[in-house]
C-alpha atoms as a PDB file:
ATOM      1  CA  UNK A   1       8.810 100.754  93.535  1.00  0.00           C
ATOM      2  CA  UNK A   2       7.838  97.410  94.228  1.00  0.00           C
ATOM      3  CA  UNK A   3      10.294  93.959  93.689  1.00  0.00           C
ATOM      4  CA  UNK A   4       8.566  93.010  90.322  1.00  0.00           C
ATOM      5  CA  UNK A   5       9.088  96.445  88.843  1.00  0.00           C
ATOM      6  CA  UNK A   6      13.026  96.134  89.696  1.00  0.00           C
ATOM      7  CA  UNK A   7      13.267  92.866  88.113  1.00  0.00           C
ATOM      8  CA  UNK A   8      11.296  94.181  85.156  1.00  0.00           C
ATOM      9  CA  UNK A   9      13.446  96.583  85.070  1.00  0.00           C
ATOM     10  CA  UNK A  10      16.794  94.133  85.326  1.00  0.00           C
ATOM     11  CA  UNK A  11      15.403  91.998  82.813  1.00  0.00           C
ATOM     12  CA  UNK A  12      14.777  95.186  80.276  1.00  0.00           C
ATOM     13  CA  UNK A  13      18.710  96.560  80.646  1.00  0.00           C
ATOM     14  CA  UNK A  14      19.883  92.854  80.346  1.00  0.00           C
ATOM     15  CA  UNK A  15      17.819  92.455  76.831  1.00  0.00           C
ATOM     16  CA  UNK A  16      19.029  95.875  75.966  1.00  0.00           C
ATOM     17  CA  UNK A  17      22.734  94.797  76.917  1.00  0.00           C
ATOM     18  CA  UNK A  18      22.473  91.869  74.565  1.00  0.00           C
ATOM     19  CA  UNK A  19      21.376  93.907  71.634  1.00  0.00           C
ATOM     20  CA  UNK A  20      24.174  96.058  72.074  1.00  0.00           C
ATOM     21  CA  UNK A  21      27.267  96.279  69.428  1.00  0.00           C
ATOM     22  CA  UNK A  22      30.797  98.169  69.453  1.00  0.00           C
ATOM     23  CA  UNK A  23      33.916  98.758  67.995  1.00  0.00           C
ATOM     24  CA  UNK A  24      37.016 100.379  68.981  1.00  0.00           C
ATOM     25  CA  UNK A  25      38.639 102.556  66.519  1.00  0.00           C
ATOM     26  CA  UNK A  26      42.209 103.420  66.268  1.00  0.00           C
ATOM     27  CA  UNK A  27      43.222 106.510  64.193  1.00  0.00           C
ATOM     28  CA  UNK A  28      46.842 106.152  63.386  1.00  0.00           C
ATOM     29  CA  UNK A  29      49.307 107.938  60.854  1.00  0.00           C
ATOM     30  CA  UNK A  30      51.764 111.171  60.682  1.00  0.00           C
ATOM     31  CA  UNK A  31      51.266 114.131  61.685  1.00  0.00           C
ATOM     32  CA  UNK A  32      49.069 116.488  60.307  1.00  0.00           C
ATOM     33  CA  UNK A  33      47.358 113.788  58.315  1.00  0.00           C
ATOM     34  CA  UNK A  34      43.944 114.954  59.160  1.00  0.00           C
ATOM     35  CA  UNK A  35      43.254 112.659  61.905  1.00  0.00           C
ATOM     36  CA  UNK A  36      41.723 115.201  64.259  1.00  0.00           C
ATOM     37  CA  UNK A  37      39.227 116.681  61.539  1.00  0.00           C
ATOM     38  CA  UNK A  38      38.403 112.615  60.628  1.00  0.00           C
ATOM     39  CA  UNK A  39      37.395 112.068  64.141  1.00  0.00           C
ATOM     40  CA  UNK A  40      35.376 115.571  64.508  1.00  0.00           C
ATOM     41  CA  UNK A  41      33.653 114.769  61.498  1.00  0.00           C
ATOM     42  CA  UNK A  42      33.220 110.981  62.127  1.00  0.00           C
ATOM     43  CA  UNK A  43      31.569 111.815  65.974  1.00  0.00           C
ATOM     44  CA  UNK A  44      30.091 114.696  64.761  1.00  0.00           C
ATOM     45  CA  UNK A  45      31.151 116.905  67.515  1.00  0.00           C
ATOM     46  CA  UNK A  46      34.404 118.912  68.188  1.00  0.00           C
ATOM     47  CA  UNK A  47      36.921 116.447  70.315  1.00  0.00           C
ATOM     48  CA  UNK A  48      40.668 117.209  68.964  1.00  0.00           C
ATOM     49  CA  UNK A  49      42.173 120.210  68.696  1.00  0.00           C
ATOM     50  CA  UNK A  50      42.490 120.840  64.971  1.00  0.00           C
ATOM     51  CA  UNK A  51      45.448 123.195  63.840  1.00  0.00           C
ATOM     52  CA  UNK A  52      48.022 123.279  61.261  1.00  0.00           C
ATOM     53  CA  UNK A  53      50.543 123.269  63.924  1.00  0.00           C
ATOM     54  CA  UNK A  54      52.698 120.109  63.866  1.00  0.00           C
ATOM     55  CA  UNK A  55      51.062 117.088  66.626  1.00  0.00           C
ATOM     56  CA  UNK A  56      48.870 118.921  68.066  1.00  0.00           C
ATOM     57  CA  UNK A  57      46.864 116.393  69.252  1.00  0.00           C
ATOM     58  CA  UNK A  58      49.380 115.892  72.445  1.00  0.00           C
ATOM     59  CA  UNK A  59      47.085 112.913  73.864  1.00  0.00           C
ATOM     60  CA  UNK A  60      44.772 110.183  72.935  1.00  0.00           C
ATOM     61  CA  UNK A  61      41.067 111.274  72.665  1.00  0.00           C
ATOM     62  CA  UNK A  62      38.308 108.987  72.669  1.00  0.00           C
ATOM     63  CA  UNK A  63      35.305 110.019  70.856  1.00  0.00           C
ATOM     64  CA  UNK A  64      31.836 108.190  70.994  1.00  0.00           C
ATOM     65  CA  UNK A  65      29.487 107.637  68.067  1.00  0.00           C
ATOM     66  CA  UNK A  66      25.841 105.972  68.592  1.00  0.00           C
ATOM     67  CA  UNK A  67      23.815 104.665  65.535  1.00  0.00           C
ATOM     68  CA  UNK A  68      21.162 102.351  66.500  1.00  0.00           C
ATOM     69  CA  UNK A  69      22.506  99.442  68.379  1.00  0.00           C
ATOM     70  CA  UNK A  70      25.810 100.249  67.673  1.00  0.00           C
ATOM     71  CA  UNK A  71      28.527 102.156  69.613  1.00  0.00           C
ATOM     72  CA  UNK A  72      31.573 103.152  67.578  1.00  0.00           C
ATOM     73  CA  UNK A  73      34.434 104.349  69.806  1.00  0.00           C
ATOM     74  CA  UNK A  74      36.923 106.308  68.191  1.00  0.00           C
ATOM     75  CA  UNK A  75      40.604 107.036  69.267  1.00  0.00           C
ATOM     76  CA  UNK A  76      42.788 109.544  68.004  1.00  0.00           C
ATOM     77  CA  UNK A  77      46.340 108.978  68.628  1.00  0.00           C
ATOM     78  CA  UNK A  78      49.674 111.880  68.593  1.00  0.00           C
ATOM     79  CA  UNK A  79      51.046 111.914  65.108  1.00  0.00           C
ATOM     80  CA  UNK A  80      53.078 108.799  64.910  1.00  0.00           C
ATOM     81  CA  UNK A  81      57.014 109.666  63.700  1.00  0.00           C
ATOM     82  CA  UNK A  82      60.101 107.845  62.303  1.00  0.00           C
ATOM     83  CA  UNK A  83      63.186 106.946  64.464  1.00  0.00           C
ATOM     84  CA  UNK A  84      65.116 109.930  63.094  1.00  0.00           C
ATOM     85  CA  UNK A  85      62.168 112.573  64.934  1.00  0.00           C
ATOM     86  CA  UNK A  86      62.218 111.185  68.290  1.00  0.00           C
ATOM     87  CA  UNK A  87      64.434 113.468  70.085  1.00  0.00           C
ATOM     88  CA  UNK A  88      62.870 113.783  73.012  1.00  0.00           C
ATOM     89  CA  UNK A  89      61.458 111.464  75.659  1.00  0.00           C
ATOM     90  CA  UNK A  90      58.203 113.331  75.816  1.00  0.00           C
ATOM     91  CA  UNK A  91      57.797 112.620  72.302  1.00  0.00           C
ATOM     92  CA  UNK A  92      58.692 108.658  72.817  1.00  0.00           C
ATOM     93  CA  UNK A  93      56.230 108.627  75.033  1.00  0.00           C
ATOM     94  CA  UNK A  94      53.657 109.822  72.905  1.00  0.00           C
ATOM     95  CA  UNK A  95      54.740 107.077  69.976  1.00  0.00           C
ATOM     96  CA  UNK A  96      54.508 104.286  72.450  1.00  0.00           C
ATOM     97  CA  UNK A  97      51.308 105.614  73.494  1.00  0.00           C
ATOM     98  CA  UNK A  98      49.758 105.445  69.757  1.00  0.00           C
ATOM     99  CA  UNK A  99      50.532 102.203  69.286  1.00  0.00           C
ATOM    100  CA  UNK A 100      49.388 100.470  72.670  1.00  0.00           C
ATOM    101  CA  UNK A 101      46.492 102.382  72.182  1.00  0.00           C
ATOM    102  CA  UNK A 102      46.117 100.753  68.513  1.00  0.00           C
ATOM    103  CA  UNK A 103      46.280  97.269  70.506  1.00  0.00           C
ATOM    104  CA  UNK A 104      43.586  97.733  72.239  1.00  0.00           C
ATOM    105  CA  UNK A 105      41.112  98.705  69.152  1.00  0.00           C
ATOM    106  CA  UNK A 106      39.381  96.299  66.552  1.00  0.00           C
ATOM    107  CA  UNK A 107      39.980  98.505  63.806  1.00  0.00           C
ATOM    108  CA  UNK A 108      42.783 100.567  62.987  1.00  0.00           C
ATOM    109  CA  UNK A 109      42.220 103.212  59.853  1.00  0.00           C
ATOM    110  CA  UNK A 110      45.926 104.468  58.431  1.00  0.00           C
ATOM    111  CA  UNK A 111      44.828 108.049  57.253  1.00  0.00           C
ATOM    112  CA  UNK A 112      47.619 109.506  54.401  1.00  0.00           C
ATOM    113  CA  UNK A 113      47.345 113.259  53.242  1.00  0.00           C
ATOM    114  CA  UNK A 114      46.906 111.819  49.580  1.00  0.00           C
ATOM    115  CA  UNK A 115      47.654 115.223  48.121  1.00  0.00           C
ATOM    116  CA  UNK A 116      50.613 116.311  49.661  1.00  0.00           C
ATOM    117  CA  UNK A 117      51.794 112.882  49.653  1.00  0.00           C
ATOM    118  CA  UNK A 118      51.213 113.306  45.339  1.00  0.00           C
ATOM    119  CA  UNK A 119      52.900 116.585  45.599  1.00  0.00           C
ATOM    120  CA  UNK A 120      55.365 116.314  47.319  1.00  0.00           C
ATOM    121  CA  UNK A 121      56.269 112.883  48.672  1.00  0.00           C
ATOM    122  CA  UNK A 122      56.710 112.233  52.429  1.00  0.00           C
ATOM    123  CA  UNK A 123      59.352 109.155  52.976  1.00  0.00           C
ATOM    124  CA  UNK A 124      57.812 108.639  56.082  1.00  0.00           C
ATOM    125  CA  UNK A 125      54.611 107.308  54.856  1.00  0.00           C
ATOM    126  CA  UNK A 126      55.686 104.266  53.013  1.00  0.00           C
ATOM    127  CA  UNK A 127      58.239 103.319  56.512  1.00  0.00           C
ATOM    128  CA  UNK A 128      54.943 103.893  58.973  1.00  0.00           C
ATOM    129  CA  UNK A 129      52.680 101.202  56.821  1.00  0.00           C
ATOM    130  CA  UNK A 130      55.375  99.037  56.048  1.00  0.00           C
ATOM    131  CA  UNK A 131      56.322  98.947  60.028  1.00  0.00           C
ATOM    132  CA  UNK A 132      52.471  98.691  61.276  1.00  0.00           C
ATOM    133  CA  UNK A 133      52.825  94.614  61.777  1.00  0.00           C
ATOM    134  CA  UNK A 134      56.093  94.865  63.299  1.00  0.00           C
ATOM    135  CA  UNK A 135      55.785  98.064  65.311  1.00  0.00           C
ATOM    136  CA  UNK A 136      52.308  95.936  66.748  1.00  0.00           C
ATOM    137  CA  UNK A 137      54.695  93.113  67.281  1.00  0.00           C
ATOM    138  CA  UNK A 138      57.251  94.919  68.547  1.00  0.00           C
ATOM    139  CA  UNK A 139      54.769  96.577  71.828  1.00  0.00           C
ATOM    140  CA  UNK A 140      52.690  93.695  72.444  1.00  0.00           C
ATOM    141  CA  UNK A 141      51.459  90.276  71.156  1.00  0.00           C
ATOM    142  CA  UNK A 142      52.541  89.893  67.729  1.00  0.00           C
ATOM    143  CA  UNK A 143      49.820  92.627  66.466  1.00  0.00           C
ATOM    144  CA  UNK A 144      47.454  90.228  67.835  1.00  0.00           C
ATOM    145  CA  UNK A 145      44.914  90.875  70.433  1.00  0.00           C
ATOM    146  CA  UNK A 146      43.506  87.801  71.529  1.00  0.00           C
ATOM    147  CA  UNK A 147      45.045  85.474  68.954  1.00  0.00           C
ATOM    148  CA  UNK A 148      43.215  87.574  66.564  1.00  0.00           C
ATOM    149  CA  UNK A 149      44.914  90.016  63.736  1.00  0.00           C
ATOM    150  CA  UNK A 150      43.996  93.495  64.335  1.00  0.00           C
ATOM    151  CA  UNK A 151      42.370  94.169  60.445  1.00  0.00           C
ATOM    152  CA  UNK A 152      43.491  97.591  58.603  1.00  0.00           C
ATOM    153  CA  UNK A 153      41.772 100.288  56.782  1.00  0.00           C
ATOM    154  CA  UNK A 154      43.797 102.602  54.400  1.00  0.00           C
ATOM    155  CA  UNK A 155      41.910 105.885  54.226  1.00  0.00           C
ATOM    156  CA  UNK A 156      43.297 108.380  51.280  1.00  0.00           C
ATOM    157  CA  UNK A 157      42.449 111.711  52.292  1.00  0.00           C
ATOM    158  CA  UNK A 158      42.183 115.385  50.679  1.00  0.00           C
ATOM    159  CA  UNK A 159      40.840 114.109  47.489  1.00  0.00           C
ATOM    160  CA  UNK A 160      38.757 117.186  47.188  1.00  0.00           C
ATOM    161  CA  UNK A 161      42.312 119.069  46.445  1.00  0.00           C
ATOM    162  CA  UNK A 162      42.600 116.751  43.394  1.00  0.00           C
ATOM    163  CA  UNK A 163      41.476 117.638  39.675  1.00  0.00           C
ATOM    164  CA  UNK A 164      39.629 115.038  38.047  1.00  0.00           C
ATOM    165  CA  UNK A 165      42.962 114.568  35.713  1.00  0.00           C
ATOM    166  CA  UNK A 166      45.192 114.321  38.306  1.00  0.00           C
ATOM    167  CA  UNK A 167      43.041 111.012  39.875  1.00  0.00           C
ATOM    168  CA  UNK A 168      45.900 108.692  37.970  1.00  0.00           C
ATOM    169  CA  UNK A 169      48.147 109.712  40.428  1.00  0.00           C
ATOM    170  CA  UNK A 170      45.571 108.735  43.240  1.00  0.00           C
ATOM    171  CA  UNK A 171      44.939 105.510  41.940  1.00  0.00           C
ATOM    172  CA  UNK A 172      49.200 105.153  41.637  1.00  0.00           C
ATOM    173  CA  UNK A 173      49.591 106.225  45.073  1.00  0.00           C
ATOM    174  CA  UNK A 174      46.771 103.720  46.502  1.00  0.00           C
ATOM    175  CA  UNK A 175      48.417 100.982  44.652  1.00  0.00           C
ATOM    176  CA  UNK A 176      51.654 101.489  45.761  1.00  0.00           C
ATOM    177  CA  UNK A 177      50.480 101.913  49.554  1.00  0.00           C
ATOM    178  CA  UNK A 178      48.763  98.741  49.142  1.00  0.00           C
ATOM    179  CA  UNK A 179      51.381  96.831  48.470  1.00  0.00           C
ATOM    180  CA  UNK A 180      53.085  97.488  51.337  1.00  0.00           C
ATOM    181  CA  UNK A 181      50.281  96.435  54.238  1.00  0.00           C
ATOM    182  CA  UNK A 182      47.425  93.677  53.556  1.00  0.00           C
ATOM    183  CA  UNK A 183      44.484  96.155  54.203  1.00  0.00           C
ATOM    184  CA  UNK A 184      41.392  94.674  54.845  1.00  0.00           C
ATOM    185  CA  UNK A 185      39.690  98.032  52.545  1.00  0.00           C
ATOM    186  CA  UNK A 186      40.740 101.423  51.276  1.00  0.00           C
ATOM    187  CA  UNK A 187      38.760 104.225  51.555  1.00  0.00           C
ATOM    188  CA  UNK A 188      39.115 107.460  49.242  1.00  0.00           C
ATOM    189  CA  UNK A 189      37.716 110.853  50.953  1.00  0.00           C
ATOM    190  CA  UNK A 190      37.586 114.117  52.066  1.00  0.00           C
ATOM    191  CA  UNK A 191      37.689 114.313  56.097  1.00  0.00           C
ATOM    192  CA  UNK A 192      36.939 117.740  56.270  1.00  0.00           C
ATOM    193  CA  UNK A 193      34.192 118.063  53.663  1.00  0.00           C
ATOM    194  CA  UNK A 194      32.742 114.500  54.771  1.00  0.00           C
ATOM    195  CA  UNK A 195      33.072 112.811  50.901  1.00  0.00           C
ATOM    196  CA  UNK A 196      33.549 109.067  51.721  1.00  0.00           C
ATOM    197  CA  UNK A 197      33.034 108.963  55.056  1.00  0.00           C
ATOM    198  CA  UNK A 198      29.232 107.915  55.810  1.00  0.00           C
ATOM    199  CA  UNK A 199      30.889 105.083  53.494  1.00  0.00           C
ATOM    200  CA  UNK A 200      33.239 104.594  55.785  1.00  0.00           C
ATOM    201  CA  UNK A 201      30.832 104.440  58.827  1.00  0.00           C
ATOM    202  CA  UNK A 202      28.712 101.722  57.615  1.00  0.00           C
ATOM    203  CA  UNK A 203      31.927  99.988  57.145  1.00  0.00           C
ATOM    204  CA  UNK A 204      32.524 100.122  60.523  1.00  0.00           C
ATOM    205  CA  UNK A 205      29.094  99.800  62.027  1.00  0.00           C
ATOM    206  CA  UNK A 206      29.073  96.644  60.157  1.00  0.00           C
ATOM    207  CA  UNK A 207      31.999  95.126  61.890  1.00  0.00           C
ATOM    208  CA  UNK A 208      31.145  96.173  65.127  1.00  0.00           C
ATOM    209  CA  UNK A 209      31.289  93.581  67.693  1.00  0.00           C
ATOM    210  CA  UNK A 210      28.746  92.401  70.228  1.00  0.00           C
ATOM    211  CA  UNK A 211      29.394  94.084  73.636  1.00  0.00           C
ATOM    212  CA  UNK A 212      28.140  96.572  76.175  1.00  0.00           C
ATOM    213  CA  UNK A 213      28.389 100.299  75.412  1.00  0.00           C
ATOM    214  CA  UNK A 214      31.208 102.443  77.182  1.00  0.00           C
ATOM    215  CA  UNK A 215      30.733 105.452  77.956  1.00  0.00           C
ATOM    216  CA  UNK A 216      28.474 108.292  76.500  1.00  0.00           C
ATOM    217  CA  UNK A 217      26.462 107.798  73.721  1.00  0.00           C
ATOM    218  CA  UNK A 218      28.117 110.734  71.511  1.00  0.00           C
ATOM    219  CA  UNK A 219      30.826 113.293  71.353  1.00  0.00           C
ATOM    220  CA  UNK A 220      33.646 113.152  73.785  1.00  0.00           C
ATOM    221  CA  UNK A 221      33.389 110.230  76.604  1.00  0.00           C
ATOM    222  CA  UNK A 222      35.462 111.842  79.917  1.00  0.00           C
ATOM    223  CA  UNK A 223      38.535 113.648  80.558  1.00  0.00           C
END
């Protein structure tokens, strides 16, 4: 390998760095939301452990998406409870965790069980959106990362469980969700049956931010 080939070889990485674009991800909301099926289905791989057993995503996961020139880099958080639910320092810990992983993202998509919220109304949904600015504020920065506002997605999942007469009650519930954080977009879709969601990924593929890759370029990136 002689000199010239090396620098060749410099120069073509540096170009490639340049051309390079990412986002961080943040998947945030209760548990049992679907937040674990969002990410399989958004990476395309298996990462989380997907159950119907309450949090059982115990630790944040970071999966890796590659389209193109851009690297999407998703991270799923432990289900994220009200004050009443934290009994336990373990599961303090894990809260605190979601939301200084959240401050470290460029996105953050809120994903709400739309059906079950329809059926059978979970007070817990309205207090975690309204308290997204101030539980941001409260762990670091004013839910700003530097100096900038950390923009929101709303993500209404399950609608596959709906009948087409029962949408009203969709479109009710996304207005009144709405109103409580300034999202920067709702989505309406079905994780697990991937309705809305290649939508949703040229959403964020279009946002994504000029910077070297990290990582892997798909499925799980480390331990």
């Amino acid at each position: 390998i002689t000199q010239r080939n090396i620098n060749v070889n410099i120069d073509s990485y540096l170009e490639e760095c340049k051309s390079q674009r990412s986002l961080r991800v943040g998947i945030i909301g209760v548990p049992n939301a679907g937040k674990s099926v969002l990410t399989n289905t958004l990476v395309g791989s298996k990462v989380s452990a997907v159950s119907q057993k309450t949090n059982t995503t115990q630790r944040q996961t970071l999966g890796v998406l590659t389209r193109g020139d851009v690297q999407l880099l998703f991270f799923d958080t432990p289900g994220l409870i009200d004050k009443t639910h934290l009994n336990s320092d373990a599961k303090r810990a894990r809260v605190k965790g979601a939301w200084t992983t959240a401050l470290h993202c460029d996105r953050l998509l809120v994903i709400v069980d739309a059906f079950r919220q329809v059926q059978k109304p979970d007070p817990r949904i309205p207090k975690l959106i309204g308290d997204i600015a101030p539980a941001l504020a409260k762990h670091q920065g004013g839910g700003q990362v530097g100096g900038k506002t950390i923009p929101t997605v709303l993500l209404l999942n399950k609608v596959d469980m709906f009948d087409p007469a029962e949408m009203k009650r969709m479109d009710y519930l996304m207005a009144s969700l709405e109103a409580l954080h300034n999202f920067d977009q709702t989505f309406v879709i079905s994780a697990k049956y991937h309705r809305g969601t290649a939508e949703l990924l040229e959403y964020l593929c279009s946002h994504a931010m000029q910077r070297e890759w990290q990582g892997g370029e798909g499925g799980r990136a480390g331990q």
